[in-house]
Protein backbone atom coordinates (compact mmCIF):
# COMPACT_ATOMS: atom_id res chain seq x y z
CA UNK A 1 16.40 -0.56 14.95
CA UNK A 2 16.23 -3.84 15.61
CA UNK A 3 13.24 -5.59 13.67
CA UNK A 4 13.37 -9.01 16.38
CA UNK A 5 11.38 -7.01 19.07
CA UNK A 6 8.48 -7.35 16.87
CA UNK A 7 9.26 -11.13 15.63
CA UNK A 8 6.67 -12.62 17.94
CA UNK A 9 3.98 -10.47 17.79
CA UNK A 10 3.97 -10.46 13.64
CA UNK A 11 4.61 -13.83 13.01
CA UNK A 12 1.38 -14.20 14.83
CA UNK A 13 -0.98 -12.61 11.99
CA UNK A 14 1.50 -13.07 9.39
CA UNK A 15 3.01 -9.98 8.59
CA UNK A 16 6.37 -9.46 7.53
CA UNK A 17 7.83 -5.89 7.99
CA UNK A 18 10.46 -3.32 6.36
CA UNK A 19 11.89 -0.82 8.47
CA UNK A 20 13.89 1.77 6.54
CA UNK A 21 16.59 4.13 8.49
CA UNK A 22 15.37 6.32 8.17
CA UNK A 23 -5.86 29.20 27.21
CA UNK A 24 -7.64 27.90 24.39
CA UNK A 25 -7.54 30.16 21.15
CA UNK A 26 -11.29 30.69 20.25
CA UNK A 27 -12.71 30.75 16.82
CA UNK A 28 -10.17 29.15 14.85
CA UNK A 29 -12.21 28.22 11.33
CA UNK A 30 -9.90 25.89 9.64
CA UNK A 31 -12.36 26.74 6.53
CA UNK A 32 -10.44 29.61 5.80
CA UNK A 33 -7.23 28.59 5.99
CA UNK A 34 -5.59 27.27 2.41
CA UNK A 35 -5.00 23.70 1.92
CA UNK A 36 -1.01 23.35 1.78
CA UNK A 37 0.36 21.24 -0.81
CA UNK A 38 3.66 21.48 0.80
CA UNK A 39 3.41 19.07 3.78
CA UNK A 40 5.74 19.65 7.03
CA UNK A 41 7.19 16.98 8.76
CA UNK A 42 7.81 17.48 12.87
CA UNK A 43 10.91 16.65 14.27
CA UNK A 44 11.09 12.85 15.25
CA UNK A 45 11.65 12.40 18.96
CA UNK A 46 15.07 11.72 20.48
CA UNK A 47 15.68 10.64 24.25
CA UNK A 48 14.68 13.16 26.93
CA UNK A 49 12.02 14.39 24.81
CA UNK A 50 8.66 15.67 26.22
CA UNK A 51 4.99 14.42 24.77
CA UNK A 52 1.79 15.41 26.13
CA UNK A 53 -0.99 12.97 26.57
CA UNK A 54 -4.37 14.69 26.24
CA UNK A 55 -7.78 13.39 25.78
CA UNK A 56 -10.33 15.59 23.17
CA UNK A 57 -12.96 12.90 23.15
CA UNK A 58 -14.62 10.38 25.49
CA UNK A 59 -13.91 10.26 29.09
CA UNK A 60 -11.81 7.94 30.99
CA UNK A 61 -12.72 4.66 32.68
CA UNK A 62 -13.31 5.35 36.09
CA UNK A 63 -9.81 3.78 36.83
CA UNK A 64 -7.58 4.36 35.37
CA UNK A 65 -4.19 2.06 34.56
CA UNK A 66 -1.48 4.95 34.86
CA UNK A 67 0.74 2.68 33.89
CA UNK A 68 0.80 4.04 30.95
CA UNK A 69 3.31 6.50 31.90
CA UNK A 70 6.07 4.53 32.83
CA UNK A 71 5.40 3.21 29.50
CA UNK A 72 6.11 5.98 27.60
CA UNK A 73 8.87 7.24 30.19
CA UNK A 74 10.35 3.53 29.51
CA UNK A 75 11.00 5.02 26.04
CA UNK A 76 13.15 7.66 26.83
CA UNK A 77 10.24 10.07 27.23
CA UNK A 78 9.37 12.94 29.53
CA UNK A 79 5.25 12.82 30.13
CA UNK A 80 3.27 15.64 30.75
CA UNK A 81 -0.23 14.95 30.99
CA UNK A 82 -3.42 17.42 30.23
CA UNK A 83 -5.09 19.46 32.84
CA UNK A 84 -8.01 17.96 32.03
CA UNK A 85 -7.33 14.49 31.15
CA UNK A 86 -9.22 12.32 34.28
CA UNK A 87 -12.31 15.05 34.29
CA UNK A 88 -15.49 13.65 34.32
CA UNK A 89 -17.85 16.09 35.21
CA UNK A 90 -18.59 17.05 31.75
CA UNK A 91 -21.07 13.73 30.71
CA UNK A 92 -19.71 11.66 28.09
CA UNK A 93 -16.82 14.02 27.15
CA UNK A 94 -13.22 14.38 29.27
CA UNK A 95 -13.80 18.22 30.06
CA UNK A 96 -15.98 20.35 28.49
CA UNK A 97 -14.94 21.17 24.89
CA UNK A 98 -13.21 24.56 25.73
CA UNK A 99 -11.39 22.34 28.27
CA UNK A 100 -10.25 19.63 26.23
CA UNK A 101 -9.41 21.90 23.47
CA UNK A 102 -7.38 24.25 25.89
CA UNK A 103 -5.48 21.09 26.83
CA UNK A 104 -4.13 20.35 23.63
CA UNK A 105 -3.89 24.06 22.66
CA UNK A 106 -1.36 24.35 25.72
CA UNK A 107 0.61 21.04 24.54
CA UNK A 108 0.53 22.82 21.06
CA UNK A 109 2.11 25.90 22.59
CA UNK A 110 4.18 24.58 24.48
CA UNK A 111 7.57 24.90 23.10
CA UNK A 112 9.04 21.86 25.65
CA UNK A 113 6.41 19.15 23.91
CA UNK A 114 7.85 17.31 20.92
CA UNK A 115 4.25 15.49 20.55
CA UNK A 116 0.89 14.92 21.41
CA UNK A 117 -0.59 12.15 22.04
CA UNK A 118 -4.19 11.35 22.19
CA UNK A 119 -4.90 8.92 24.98
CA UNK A 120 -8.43 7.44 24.01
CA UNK A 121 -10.81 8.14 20.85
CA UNK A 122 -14.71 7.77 21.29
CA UNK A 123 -16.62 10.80 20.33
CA UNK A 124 -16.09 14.76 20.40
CA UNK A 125 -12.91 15.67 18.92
CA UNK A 126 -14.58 17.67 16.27
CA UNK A 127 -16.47 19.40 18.73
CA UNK A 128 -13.14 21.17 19.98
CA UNK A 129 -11.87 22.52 16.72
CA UNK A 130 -13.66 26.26 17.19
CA UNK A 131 -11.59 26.42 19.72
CA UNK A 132 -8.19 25.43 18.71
CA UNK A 133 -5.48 27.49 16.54
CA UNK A 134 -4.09 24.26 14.50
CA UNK A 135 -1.95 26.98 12.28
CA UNK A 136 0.65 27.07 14.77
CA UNK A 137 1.69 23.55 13.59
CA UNK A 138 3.11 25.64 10.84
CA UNK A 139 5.54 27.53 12.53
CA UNK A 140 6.41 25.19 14.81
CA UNK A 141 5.19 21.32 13.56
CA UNK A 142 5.20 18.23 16.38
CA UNK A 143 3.47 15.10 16.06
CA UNK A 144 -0.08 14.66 16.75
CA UNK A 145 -0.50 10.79 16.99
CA UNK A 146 -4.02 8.41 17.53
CA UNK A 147 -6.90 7.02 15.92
CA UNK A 148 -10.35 5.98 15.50
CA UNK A 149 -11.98 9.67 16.63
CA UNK A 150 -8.70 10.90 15.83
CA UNK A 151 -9.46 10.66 12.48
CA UNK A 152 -10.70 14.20 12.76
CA UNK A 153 -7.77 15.32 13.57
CA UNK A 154 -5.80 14.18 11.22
CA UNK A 155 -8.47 15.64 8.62
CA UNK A 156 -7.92 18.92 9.99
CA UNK A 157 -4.16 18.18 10.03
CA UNK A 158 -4.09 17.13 5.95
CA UNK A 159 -6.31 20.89 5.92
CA UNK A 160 -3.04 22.70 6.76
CA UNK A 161 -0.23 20.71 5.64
CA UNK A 162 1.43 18.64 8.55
CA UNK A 163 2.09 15.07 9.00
CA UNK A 164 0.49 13.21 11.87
CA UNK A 165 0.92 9.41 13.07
CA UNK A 166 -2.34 7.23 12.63
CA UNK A 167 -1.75 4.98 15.62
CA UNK A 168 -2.72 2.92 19.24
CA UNK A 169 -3.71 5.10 22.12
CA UNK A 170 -2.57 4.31 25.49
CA UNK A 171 -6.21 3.22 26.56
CA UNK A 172 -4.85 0.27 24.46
CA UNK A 173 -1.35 -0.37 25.78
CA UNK A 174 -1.20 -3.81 27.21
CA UNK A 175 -0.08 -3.23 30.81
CA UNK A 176 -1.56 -6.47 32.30
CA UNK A 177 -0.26 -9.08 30.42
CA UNK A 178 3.65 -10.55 29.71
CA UNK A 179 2.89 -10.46 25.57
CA UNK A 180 4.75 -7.99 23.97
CA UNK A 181 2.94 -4.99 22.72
CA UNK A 182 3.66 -4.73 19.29
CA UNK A 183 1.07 -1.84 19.05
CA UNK A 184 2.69 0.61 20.99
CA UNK A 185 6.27 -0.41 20.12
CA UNK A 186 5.04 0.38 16.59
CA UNK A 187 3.53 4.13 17.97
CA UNK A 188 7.24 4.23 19.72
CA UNK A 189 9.15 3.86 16.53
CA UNK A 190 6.97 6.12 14.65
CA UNK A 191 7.92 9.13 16.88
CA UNK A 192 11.04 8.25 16.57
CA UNK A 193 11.18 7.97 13.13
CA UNK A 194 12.04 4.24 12.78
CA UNK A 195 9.44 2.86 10.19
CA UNK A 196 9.91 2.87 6.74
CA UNK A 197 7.11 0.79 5.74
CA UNK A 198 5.55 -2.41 5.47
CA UNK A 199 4.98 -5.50 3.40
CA UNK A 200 1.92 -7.45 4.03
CA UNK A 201 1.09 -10.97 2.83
CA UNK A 202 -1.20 -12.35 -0.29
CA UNK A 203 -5.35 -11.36 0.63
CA UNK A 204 -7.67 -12.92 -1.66
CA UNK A 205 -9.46 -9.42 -2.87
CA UNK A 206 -5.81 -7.64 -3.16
CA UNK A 207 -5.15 -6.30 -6.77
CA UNK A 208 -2.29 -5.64 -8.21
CA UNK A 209 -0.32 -2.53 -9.50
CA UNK A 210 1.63 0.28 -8.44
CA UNK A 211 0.98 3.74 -7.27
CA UNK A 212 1.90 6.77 -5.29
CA UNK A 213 -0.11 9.69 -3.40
CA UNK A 214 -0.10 11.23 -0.11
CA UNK A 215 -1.90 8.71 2.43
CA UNK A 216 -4.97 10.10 4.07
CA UNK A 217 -8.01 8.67 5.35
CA UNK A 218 -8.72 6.60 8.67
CA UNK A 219 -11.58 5.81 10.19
CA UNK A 220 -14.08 5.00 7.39
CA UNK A 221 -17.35 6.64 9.58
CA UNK A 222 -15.42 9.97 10.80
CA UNK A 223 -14.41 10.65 6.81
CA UNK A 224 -18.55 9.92 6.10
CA UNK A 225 -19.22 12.13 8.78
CA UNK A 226 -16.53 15.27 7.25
CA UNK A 227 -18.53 15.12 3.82
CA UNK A 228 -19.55 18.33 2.81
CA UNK A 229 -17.53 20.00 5.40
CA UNK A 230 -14.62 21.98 6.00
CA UNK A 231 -12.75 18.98 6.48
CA UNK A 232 -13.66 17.29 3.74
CA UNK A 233 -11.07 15.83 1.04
CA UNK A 234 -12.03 15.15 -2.58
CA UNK A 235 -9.09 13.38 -3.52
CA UNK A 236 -8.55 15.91 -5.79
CA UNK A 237 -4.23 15.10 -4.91
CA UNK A 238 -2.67 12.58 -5.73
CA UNK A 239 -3.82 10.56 -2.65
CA UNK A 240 -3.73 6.53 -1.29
CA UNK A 241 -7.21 6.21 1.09
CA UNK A 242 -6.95 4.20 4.09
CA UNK A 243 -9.77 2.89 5.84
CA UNK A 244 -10.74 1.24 8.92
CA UNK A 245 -14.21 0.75 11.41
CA UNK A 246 -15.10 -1.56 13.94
CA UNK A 247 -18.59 -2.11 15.41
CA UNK A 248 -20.80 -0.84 12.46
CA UNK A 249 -24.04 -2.28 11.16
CA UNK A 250 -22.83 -3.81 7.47
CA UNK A 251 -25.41 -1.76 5.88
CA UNK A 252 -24.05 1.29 7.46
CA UNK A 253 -20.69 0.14 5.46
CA UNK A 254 -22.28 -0.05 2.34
CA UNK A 255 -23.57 3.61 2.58
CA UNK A 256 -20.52 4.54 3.69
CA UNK A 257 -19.03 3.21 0.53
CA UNK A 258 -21.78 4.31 -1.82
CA UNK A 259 -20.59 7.82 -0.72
CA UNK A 260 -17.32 7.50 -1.65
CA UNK A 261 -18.39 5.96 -4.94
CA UNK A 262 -21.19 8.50 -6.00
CA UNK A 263 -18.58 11.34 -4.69
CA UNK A 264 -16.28 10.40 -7.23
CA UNK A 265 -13.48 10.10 -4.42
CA UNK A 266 -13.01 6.41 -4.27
CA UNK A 267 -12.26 6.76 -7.96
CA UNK A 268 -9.89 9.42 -7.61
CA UNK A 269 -8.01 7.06 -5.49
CA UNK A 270 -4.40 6.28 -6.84
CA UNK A 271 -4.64 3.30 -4.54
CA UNK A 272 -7.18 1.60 -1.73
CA UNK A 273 -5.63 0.56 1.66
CA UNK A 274 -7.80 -1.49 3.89
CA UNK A 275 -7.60 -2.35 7.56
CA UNK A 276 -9.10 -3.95 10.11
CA UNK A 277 -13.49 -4.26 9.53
CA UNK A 278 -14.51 -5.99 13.05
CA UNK A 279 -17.06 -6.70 15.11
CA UNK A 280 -19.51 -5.94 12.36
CA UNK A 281 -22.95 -6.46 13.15
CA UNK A 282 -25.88 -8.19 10.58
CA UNK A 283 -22.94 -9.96 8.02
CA UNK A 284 -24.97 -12.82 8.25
CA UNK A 285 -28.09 -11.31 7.44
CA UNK A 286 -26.52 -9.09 4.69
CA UNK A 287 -24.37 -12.09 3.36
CA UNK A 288 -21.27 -10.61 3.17
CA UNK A 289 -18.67 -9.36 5.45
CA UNK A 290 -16.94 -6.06 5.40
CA UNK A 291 -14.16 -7.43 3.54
CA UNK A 292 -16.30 -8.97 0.73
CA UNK A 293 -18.47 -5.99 0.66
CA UNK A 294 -15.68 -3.17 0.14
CA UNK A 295 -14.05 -5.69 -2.40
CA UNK A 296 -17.15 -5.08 -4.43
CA UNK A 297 -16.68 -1.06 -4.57
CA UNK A 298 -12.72 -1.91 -5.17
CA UNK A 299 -11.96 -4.60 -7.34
CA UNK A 300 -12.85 -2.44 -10.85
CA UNK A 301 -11.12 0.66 -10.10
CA UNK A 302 -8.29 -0.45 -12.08
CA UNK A 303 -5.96 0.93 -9.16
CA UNK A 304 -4.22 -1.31 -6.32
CA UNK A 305 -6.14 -2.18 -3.72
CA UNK A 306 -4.24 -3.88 0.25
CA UNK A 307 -6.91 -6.04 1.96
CA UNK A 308 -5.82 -7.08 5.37
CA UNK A 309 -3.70 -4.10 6.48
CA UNK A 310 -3.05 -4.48 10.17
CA UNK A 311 -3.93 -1.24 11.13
CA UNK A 312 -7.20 0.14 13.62
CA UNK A 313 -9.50 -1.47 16.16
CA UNK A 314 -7.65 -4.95 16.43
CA UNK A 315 -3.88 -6.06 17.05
CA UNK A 316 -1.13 -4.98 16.41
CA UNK A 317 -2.58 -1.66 15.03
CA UNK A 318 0.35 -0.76 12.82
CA UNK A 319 1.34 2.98 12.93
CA UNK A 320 0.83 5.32 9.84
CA UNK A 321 2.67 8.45 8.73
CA UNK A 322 -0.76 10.57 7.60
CA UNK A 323 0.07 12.82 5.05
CA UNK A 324 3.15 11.32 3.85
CA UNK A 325 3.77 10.46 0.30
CA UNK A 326 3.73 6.61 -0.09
CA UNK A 327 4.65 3.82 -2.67
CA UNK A 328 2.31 1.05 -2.87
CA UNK A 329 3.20 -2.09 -4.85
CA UNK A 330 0.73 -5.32 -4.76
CA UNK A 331 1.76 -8.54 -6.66
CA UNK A 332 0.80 -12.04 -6.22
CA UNK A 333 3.34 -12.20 -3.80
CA UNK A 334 1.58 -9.29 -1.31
CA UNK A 335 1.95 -6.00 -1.35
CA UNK A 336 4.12 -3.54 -0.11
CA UNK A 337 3.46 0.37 1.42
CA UNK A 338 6.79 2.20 1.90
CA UNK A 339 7.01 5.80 3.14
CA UNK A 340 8.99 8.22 0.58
């Protein structure tokens, strides 16, 4: 591909980046169903492809920018777009949860959709799962890609063994404005399979080392919120842990992180990725920000650590192969995650 669409946007916040060639079912209880240590990979997307845009979570803005669609259809992509996706009579969720659920179970089923994608997090994804049949991922794998809410998702995702793309949401894609977005270019070349992996530069509470693992993670409060459940993962693979929030009270962050450190899973950690930690609310009280704070639960694990990943609630939000085995390296120079 070529790497000078992006020049603009990433010289901006500094990043330099490698890109290698490279009817709803009810009751499903993802519980029961075996974790898969041998991870599929969907097909990437070629031109005239088909993706589904669904929303599992929050509602939409009363308007709506459908621009979004020529967007996608911009990339060489057919849209089709859930039955459900501009309800709101259902409160704070896009359709009831049998409706959003049957939504994506149809895009699922579908054997014409190459991908889903999830147009907006928010809240309620997890609320859809007992009535979803994720298993037929197995038989026939496509990309699920989105964040932030997502998260759950992708949980349920690493459950069964399939790969899904951590990545912007088109309630993000800049339609209004003449700056390229780097954001959704980067969701783009995901689902095309055009990102290899990135090198970030020098961060202050990086350490160094090398490791590899299968990435997992995302939004820091949805993993707090799987512990103990079905969902949960206890690192007990060889795994890297991403993690990103936005908007949280800074105590919340350091409970969040005394989980993961009394669990034993931020120890099992082959290596820490971190992303973006903003709008965080009481730093100045607490004396810290995010960054400082999760540096203080990282720097002795002895394992490398990426501060400053540019990927989650800010720009560009950097897409993520979840699931996929990674390399990361982090010298004095930066660091480095590439996708094996």
């Amino acid at each position: 591909m070529n790497c000078r669409r992006y020049a603009g946007g990433l010289l901006l916040f500094g990043l330099f980046l490698l890109f290698f060639q490279g009817t709803p079912h009810a009751g499903a209880d993802v519980s029961r169903q075996p974790e898969h240590h041998s991870y599929l990979r969907p097909p990437f997307l070629r031109p005239g492809d088909t993706v589904s845009v669904v929303a599992v979570s929050s509602k939409l803005p009363k308007k709506v920018d459908t621009s979004f669609i020529r967007t996608i259809a911009s990339w060489g992509l057919t849209v089709k777009l859930g039955e459900h996706l501009f309800s709101r009579d259902s409160g704070w969720f896009a359709g009831t949860d049998r409706e959003r659920a049957g939504d994506l179970q149809r895009a699922l089923d579908d054997p014409s959709v190459r991908a889903v994608i999830f147009y907006k997090g928010g809240y309620g994804a997890v609320r859809t799962l007992d009535h979803l049949d994720l298993k037929v991922l197995r038989k026939h794998p496509k990309w699920l890609a989105g964040f932030s809410d997502v998260t759950v998702l992708h949980q349920a995702l690493r459950k069964i063994g399939v790969e899904s793309i951590h990545g912007t949401m088109p309630v993000l894609f800049r339609t209004d404005t003449l700056k390229t977005d780097t954001s959704a270019l980067s969701l783009r070349d995901a689902l095309f399979g055009e990102i290899g992996g990135y090198r970030t530069p020098p961060h202050a509470y990086n350490r160094p080392g090398r490791a590899e693992g299968r990435l997992v993670g995302g939004n820091l409060s949805l993993i707090y919120a799987l512990n103990g459940t079905d969902l949960d993962n206890d690192m007990d693979e060889p795994s890297v842990l991403f993690i990103e929030d936005v908007g949280e009270n800074i105590y919340h962050i350091d409970r969040m992180m005394q989980n993961l450190k009394r669990s034993g899973k931020l120890a099992r950690a082959k290596a820490v990725v971190v992303g973006y930690f903003n709008k965080m609310k009481f730093e100045k009280e607490w004396g810290a920000d995010a960054e400082a704070l999760i540096n203080a639960y990282t720097a002795s694990l002895g394992v490398p650590v990426i501060f400053g990943f540019p990927a989650g609630h800010a720009s560009p939000n950097m897409s993520l192969y979840m699931g996929r085995r990674v390399s990361v390296v982090v010298t004095p120079e930066g660091a480095a995650l590439e996708f094996l």
